[in-house]
C-alpha atoms as a PDB file:
ATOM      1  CA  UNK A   1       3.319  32.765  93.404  1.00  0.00           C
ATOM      2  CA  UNK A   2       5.617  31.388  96.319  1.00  0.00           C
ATOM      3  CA  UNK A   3       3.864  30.765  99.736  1.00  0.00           C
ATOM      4  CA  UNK A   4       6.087  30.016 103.086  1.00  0.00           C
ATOM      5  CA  UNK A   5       3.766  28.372 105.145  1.00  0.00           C
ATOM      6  CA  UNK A   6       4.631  27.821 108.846  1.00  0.00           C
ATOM      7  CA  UNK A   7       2.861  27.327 112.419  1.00  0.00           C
ATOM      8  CA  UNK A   8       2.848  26.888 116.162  1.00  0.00           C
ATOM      9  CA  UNK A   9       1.453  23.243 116.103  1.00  0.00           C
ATOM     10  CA  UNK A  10       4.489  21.934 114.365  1.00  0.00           C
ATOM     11  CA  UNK A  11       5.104  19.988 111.231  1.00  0.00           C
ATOM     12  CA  UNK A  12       3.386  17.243 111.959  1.00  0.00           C
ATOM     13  CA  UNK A  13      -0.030  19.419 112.680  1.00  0.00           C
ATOM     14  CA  UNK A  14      -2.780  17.608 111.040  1.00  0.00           C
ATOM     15  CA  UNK A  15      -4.269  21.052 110.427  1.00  0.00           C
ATOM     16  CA  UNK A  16      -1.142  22.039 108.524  1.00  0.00           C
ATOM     17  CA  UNK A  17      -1.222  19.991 106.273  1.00  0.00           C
ATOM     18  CA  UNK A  18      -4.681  20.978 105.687  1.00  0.00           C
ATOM     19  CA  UNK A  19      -3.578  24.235 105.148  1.00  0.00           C
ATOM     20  CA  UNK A  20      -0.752  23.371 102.789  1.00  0.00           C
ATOM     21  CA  UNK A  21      -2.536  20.692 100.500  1.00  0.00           C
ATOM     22  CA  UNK A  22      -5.254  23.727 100.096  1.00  0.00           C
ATOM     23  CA  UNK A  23      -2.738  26.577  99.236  1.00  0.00           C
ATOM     24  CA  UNK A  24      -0.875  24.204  96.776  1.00  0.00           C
ATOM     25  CA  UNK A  25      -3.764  24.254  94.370  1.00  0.00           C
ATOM     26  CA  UNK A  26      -3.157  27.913  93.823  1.00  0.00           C
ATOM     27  CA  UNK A  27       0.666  28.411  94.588  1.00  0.00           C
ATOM     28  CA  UNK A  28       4.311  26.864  95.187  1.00  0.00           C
ATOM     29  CA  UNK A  29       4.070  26.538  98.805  1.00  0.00           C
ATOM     30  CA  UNK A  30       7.245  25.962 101.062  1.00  0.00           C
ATOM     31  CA  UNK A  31       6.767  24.825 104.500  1.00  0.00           C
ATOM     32  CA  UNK A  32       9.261  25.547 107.499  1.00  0.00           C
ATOM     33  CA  UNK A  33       7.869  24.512 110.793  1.00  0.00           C
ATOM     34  CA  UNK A  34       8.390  23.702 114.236  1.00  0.00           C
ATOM     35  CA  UNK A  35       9.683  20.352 115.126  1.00  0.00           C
ATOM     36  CA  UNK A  36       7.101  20.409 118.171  1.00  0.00           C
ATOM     37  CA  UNK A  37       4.509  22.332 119.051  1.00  0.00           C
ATOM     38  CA  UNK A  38       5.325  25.760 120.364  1.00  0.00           C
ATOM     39  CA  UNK A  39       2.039  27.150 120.983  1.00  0.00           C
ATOM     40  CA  UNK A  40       1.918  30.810 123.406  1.00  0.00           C
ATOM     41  CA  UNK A  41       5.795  31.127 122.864  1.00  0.00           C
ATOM     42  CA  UNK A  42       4.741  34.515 120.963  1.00  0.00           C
ATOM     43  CA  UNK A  43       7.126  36.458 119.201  1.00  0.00           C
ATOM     44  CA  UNK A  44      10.785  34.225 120.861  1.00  0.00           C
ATOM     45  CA  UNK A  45      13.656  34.155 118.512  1.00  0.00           C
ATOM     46  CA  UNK A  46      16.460  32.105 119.784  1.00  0.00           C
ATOM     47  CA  UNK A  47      19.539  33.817 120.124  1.00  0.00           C
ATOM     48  CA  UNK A  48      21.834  32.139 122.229  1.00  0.00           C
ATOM     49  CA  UNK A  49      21.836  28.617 120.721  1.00  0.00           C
ATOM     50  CA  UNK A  50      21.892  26.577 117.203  1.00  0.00           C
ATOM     51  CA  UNK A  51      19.117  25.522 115.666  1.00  0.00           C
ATOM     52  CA  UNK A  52      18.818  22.706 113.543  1.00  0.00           C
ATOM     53  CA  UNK A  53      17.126  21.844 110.540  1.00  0.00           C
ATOM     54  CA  UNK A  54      15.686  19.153 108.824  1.00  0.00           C
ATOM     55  CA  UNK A  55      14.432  18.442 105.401  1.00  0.00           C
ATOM     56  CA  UNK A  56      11.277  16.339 105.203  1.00  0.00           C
ATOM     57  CA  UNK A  57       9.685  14.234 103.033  1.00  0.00           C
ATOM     58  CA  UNK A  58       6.201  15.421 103.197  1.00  0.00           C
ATOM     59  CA  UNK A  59       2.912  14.295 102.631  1.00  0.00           C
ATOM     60  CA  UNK A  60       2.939  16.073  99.285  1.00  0.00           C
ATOM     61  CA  UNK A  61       5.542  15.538  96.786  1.00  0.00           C
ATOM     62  CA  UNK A  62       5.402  18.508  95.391  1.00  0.00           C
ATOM     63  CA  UNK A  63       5.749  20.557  98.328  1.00  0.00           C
ATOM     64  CA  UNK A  64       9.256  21.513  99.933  1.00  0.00           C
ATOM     65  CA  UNK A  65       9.180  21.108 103.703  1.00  0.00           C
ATOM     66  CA  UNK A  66      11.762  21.630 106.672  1.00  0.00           C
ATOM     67  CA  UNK A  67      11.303  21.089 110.692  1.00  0.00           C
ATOM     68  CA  UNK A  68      13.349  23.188 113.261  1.00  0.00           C
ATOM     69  CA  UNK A  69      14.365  22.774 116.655  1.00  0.00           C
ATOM     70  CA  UNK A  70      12.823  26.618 117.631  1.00  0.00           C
ATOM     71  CA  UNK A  71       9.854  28.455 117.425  1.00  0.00           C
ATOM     72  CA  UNK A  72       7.979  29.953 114.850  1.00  0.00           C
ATOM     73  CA  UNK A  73       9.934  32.807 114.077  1.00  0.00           C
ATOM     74  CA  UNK A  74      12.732  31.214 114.220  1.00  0.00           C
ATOM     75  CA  UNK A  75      11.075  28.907 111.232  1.00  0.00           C
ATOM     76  CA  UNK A  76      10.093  32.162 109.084  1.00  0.00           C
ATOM     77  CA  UNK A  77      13.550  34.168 109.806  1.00  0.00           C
ATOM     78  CA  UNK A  78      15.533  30.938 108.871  1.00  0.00           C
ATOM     79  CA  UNK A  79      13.163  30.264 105.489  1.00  0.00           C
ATOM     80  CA  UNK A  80      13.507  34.011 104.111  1.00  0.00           C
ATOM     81  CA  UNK A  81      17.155  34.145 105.299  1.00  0.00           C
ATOM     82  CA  UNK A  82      18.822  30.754 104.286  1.00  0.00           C
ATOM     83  CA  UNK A  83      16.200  27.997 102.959  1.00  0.00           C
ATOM     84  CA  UNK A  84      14.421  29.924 100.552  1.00  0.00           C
ATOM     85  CA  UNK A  85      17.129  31.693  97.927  1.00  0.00           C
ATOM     86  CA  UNK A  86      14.909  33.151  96.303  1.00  0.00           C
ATOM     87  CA  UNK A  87      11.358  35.639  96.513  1.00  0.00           C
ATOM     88  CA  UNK A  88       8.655  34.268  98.451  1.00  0.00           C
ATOM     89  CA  UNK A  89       5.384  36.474  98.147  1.00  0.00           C
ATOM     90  CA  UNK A  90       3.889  36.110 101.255  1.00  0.00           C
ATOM     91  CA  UNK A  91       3.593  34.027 104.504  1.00  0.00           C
ATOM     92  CA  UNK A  92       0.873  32.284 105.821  1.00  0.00           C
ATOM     93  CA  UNK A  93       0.385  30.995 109.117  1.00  0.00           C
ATOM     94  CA  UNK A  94      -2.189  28.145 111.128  1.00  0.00           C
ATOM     95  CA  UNK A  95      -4.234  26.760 110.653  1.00  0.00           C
ATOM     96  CA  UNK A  96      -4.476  27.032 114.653  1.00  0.00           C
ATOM     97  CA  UNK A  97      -6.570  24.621 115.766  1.00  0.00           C
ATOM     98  CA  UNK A  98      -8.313  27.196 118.542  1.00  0.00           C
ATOM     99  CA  UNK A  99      -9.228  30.644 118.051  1.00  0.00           C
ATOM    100  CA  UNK A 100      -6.211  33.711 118.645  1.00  0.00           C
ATOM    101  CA  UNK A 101      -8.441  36.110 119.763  1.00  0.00           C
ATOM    102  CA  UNK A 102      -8.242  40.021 121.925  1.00  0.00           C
ATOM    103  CA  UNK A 103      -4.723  39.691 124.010  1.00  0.00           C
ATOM    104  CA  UNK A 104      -4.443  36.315 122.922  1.00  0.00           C
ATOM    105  CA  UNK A 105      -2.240  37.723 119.670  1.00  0.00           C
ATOM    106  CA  UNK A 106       0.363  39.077 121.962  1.00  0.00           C
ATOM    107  CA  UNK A 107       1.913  35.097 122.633  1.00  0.00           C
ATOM    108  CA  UNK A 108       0.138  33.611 120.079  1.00  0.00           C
ATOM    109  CA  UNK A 109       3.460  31.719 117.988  1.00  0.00           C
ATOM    110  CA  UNK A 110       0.963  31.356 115.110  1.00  0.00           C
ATOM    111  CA  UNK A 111       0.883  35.348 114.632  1.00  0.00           C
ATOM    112  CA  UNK A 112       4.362  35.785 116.216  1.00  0.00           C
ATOM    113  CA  UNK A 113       5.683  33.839 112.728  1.00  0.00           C
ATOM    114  CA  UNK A 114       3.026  35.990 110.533  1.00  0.00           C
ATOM    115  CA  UNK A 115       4.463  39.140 112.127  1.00  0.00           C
ATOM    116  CA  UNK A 116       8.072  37.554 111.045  1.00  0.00           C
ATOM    117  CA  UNK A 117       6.910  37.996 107.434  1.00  0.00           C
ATOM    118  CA  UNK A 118       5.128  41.246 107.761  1.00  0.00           C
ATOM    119  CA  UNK A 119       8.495  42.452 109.173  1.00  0.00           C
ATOM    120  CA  UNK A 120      10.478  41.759 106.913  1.00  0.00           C
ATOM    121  CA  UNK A 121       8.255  43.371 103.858  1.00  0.00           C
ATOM    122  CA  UNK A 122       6.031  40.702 103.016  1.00  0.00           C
ATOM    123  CA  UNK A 123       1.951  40.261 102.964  1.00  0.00           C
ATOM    124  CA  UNK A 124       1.045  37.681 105.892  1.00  0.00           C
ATOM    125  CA  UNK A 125      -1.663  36.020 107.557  1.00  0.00           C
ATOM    126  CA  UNK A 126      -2.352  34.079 110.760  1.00  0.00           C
ATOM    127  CA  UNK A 127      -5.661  31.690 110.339  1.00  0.00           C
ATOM    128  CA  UNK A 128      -6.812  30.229 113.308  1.00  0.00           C
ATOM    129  CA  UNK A 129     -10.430  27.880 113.591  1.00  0.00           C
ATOM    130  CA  UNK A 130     -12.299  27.285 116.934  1.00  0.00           C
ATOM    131  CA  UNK A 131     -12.749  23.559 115.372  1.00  0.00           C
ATOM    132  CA  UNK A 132     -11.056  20.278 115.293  1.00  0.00           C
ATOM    133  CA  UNK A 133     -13.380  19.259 112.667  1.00  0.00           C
ATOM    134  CA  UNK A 134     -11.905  17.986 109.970  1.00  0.00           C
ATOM    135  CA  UNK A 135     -14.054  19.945 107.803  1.00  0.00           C
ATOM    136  CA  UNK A 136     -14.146  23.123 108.980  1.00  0.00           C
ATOM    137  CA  UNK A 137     -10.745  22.975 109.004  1.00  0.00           C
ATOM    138  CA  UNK A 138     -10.988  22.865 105.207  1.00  0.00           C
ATOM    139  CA  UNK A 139     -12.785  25.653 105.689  1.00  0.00           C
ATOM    140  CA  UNK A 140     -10.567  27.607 107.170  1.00  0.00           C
ATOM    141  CA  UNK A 141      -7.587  26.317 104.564  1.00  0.00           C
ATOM    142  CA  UNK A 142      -9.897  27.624 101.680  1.00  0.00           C
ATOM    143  CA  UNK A 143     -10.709  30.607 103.103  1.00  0.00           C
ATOM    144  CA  UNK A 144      -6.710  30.763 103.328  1.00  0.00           C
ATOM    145  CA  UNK A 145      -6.309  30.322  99.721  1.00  0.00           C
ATOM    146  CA  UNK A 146      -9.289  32.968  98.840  1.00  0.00           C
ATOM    147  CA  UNK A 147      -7.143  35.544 100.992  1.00  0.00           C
ATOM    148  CA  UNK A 148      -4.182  34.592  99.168  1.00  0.00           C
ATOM    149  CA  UNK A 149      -5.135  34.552  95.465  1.00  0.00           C
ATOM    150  CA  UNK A 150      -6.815  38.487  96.643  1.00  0.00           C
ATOM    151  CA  UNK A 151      -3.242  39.785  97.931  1.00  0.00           C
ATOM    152  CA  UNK A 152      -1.601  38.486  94.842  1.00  0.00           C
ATOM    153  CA  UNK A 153      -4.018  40.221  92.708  1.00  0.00           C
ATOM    154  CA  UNK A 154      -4.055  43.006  94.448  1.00  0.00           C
ATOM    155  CA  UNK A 155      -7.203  43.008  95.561  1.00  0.00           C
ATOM    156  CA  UNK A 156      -6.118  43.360  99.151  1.00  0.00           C
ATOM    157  CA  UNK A 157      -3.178  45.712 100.196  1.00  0.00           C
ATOM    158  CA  UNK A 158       0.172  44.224  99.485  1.00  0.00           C
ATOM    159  CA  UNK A 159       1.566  45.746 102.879  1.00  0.00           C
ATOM    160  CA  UNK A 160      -0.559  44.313 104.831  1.00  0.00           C
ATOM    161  CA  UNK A 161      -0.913  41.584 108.041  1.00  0.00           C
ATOM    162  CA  UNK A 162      -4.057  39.585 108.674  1.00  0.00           C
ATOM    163  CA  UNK A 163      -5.565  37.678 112.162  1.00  0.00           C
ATOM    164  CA  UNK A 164      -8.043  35.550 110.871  1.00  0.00           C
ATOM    165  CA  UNK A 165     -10.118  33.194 112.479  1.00  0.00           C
ATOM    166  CA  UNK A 166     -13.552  31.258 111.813  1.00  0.00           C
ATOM    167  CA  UNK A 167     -15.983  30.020 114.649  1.00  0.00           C
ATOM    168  CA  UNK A 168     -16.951  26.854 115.517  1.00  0.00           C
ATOM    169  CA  UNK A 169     -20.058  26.026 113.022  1.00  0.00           C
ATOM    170  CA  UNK A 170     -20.759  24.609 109.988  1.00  0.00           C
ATOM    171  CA  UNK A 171     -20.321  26.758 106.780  1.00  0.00           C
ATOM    172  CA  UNK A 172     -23.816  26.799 106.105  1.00  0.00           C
ATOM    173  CA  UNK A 173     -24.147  28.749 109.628  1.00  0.00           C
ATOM    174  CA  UNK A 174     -21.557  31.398 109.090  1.00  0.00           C
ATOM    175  CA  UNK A 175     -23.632  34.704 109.025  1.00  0.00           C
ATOM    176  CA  UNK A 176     -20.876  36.994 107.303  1.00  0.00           C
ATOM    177  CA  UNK A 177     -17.697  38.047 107.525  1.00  0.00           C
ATOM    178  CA  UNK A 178     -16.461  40.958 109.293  1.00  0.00           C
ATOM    179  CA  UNK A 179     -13.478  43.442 109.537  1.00  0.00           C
ATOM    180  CA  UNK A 180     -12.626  43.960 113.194  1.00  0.00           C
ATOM    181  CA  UNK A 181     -10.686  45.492 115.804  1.00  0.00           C
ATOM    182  CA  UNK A 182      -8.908  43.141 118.597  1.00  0.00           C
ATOM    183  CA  UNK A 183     -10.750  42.679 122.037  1.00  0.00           C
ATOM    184  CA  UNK A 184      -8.922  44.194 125.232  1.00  0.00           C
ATOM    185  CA  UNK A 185      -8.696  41.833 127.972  1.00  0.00           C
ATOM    186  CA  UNK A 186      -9.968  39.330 126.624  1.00  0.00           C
ATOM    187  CA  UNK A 187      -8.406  37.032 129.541  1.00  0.00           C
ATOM    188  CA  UNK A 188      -7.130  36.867 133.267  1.00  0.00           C
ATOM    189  CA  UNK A 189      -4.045  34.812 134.029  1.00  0.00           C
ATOM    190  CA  UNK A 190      -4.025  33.026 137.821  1.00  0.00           C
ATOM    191  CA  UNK A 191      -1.529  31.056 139.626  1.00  0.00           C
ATOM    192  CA  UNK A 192      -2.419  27.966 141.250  1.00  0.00           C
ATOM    193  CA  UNK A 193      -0.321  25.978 143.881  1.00  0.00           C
ATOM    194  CA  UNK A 194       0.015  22.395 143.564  1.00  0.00           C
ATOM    195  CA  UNK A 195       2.595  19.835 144.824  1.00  0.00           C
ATOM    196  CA  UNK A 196       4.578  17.341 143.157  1.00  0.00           C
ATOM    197  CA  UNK A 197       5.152  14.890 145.780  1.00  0.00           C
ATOM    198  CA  UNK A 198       8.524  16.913 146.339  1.00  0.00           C
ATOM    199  CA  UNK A 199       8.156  20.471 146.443  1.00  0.00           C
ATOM    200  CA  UNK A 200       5.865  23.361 146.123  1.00  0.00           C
ATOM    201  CA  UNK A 201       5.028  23.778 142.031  1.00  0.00           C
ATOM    202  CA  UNK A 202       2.697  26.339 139.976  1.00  0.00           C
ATOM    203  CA  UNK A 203       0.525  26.308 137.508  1.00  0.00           C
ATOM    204  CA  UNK A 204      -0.299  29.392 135.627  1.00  0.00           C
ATOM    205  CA  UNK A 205      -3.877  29.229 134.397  1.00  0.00           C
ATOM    206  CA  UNK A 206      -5.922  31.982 131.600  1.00  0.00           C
ATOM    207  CA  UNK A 207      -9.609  31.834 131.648  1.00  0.00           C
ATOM    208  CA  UNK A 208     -11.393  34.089 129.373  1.00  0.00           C
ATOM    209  CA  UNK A 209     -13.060  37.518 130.892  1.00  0.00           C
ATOM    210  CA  UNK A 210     -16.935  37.827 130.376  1.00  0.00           C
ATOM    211  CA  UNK A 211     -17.289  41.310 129.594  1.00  0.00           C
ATOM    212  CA  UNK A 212     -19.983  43.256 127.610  1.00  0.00           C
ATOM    213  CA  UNK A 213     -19.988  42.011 124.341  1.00  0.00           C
ATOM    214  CA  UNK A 214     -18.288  44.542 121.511  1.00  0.00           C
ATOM    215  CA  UNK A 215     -19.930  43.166 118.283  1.00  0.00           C
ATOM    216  CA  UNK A 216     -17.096  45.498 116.623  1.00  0.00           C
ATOM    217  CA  UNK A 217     -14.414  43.232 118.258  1.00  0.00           C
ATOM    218  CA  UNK A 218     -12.870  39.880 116.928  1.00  0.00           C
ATOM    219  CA  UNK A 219     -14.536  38.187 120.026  1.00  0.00           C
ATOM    220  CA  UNK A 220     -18.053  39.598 119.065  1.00  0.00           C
ATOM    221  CA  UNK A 221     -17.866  38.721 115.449  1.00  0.00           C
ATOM    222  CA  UNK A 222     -16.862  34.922 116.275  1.00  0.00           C
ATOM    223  CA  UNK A 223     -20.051  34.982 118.922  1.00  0.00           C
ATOM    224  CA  UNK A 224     -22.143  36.358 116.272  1.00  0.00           C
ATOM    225  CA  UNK A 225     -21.121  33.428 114.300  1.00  0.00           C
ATOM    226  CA  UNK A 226     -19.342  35.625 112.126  1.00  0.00           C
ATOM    227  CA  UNK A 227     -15.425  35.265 110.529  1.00  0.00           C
ATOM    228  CA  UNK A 228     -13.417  37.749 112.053  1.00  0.00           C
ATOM    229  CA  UNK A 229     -11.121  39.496 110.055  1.00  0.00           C
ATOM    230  CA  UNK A 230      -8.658  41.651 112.065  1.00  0.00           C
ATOM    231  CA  UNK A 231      -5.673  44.056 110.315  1.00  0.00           C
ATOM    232  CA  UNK A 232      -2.682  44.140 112.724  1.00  0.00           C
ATOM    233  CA  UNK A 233      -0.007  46.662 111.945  1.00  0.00           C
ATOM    234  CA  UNK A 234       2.831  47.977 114.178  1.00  0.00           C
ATOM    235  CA  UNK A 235       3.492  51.739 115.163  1.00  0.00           C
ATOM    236  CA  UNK A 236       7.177  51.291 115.847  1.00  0.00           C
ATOM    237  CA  UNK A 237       7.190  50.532 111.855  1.00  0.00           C
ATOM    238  CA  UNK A 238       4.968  53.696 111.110  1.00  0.00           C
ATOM    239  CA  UNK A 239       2.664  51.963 109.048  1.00  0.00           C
ATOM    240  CA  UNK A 240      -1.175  52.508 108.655  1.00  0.00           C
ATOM    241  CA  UNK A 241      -3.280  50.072 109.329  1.00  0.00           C
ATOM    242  CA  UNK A 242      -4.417  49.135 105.593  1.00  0.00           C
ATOM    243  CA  UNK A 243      -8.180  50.021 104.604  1.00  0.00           C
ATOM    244  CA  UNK A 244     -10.200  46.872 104.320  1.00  0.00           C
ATOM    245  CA  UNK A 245     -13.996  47.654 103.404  1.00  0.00           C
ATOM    246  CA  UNK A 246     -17.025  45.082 104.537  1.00  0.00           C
ATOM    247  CA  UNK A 247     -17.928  44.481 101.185  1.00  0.00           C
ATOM    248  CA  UNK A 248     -14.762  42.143 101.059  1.00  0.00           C
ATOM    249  CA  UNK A 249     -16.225  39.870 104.033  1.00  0.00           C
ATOM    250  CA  UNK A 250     -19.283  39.401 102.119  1.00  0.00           C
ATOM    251  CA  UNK A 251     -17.674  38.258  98.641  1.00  0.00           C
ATOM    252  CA  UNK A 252     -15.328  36.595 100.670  1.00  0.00           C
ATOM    253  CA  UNK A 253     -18.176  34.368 102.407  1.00  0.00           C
ATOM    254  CA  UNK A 254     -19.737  33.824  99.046  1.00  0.00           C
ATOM    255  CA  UNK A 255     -16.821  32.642  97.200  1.00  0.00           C
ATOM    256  CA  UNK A 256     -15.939  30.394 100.089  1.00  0.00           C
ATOM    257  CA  UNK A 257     -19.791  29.137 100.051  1.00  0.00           C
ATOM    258  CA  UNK A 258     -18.727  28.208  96.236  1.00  0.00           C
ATOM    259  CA  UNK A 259     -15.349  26.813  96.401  1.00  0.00           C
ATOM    260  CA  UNK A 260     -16.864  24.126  98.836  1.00  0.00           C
ATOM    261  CA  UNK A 261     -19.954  23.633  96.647  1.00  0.00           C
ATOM    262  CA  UNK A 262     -17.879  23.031  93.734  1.00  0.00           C
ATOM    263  CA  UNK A 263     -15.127  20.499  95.807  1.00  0.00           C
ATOM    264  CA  UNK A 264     -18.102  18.565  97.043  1.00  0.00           C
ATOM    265  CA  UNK A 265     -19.929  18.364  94.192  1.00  0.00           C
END
């Protein structure tokens, strides 16, 4: 199994690497990332200007890894169509150190460059963690590889495209694992006025929206202390949403419960 792995943080992410040491236990993993970060650039492909490319030498032998001067689906469009001859089985990208939650997905880059993959015929998912814990972002990168190993089995829906993300609490604390729906306005954008010493400048500012809480929602699960797992799928493509039942969250949370056992033990 081939894995392009990619994010919004860029390649020198801590939590990428994370990520990538994680799904190398289980696949090939190539990683095509952006040379800085590029978070809330959404779904941007750059059109009117070269990009560049460089091939690393990563923290992991093993592992194949480029930087590019664009965003993140410029990285995954640029892997499937020139760095990567031949088939990759599925794109994962994140870990986002932060949560992509509600309207958040529409500029997130980190599920702009899983969308890339989905797009172009391939499984994908976007894992994000409300931590900058080291581990809990292990967490999240085994949780990653769980998801992973269950689309190449077939356990989950080949055609399918994934937001994940995991709250801010220890393992031990996670209460489940849930299959949700994305949050409507889950933020309001402002415009502040401040001066630079030579001119009038702005500052666009988000702050999240307190609104009754939808425990069906991404944003309810992660409050509940739950993982939220959210299947995206686009219209314009006429494809179903896939059908993901609950009893996957909860073998999900166990198995992840007993991969970390196991590594710590």
């Amino acid at each position: 199994m081939k894995i392009l792995v990619t994010n919004d943080d860029g390649i020198l992410a801590q939590a990428l690497w994370v990520l990538v040491r994680e799904l190398s236990k289980i696949a090939q993993v190539v990683v095509v990332a952006p040379d800085r970060e590029q978070s809330a650039i959404g779904t941007a492909v750059t059109l009117h200007q070269i990009l560049r490319i460089n091939r690393l030498n990563p923290p992991l032998a093993e592992v194949e890894a480029y930087s590019v001067d664009g965003t993140p689906s410029d990285c995954v469009l640029l892997a499937l169509g020139r760095l990567i001859p031949d088939k990759v089985d599925m794109v994962i990208s994140g870990i986002n150190q932060g949560a992509n939650l509600g309207d958040d997905v529409l500029i997130s880059g980190t599920v702009s460059a899983a969308l890339q993959g989905y797009l172009h015929g391939l499984p994908a998912v976007a894992i994000s963690a409300a931590a900058t814990d080291d581990h809990r972002l292990d967490n999240a990168a085994k949780l990653a590889a769980l998801l992973a190993r269950k689309i190449g089995t077939g356990a989950l829906p080949n055609d399918i495209l994934l937001n994940v993300n995991l709250p801010n609490i220890p393992l031990a604390e996670i209460r489940g694992a849930k299959v949700t729906y994305l949050a409507s306005k889950s933020h309001s954008d402002t415009v502040t006025e401040e001066n630079d010493g030579r001119r009038p400048c702005y500052r666009l500012v988000r702050q999240r929206v307190n609104r009754a809480r939808d425990e069906r929602a991404d944003i309810g699960a992660i409050e509940q202390g739950k993982i939220s797992i959210t299947p995206l799928h686009t219209s314009l493509l006429n494809r179903p949403s896939p059908k993901i039942n609950d009893s996957l969250c909860l073998d999900l949370l166990q198995e992840l419960q007993a991969v970390s056992e196991s590594q710590e033990g």
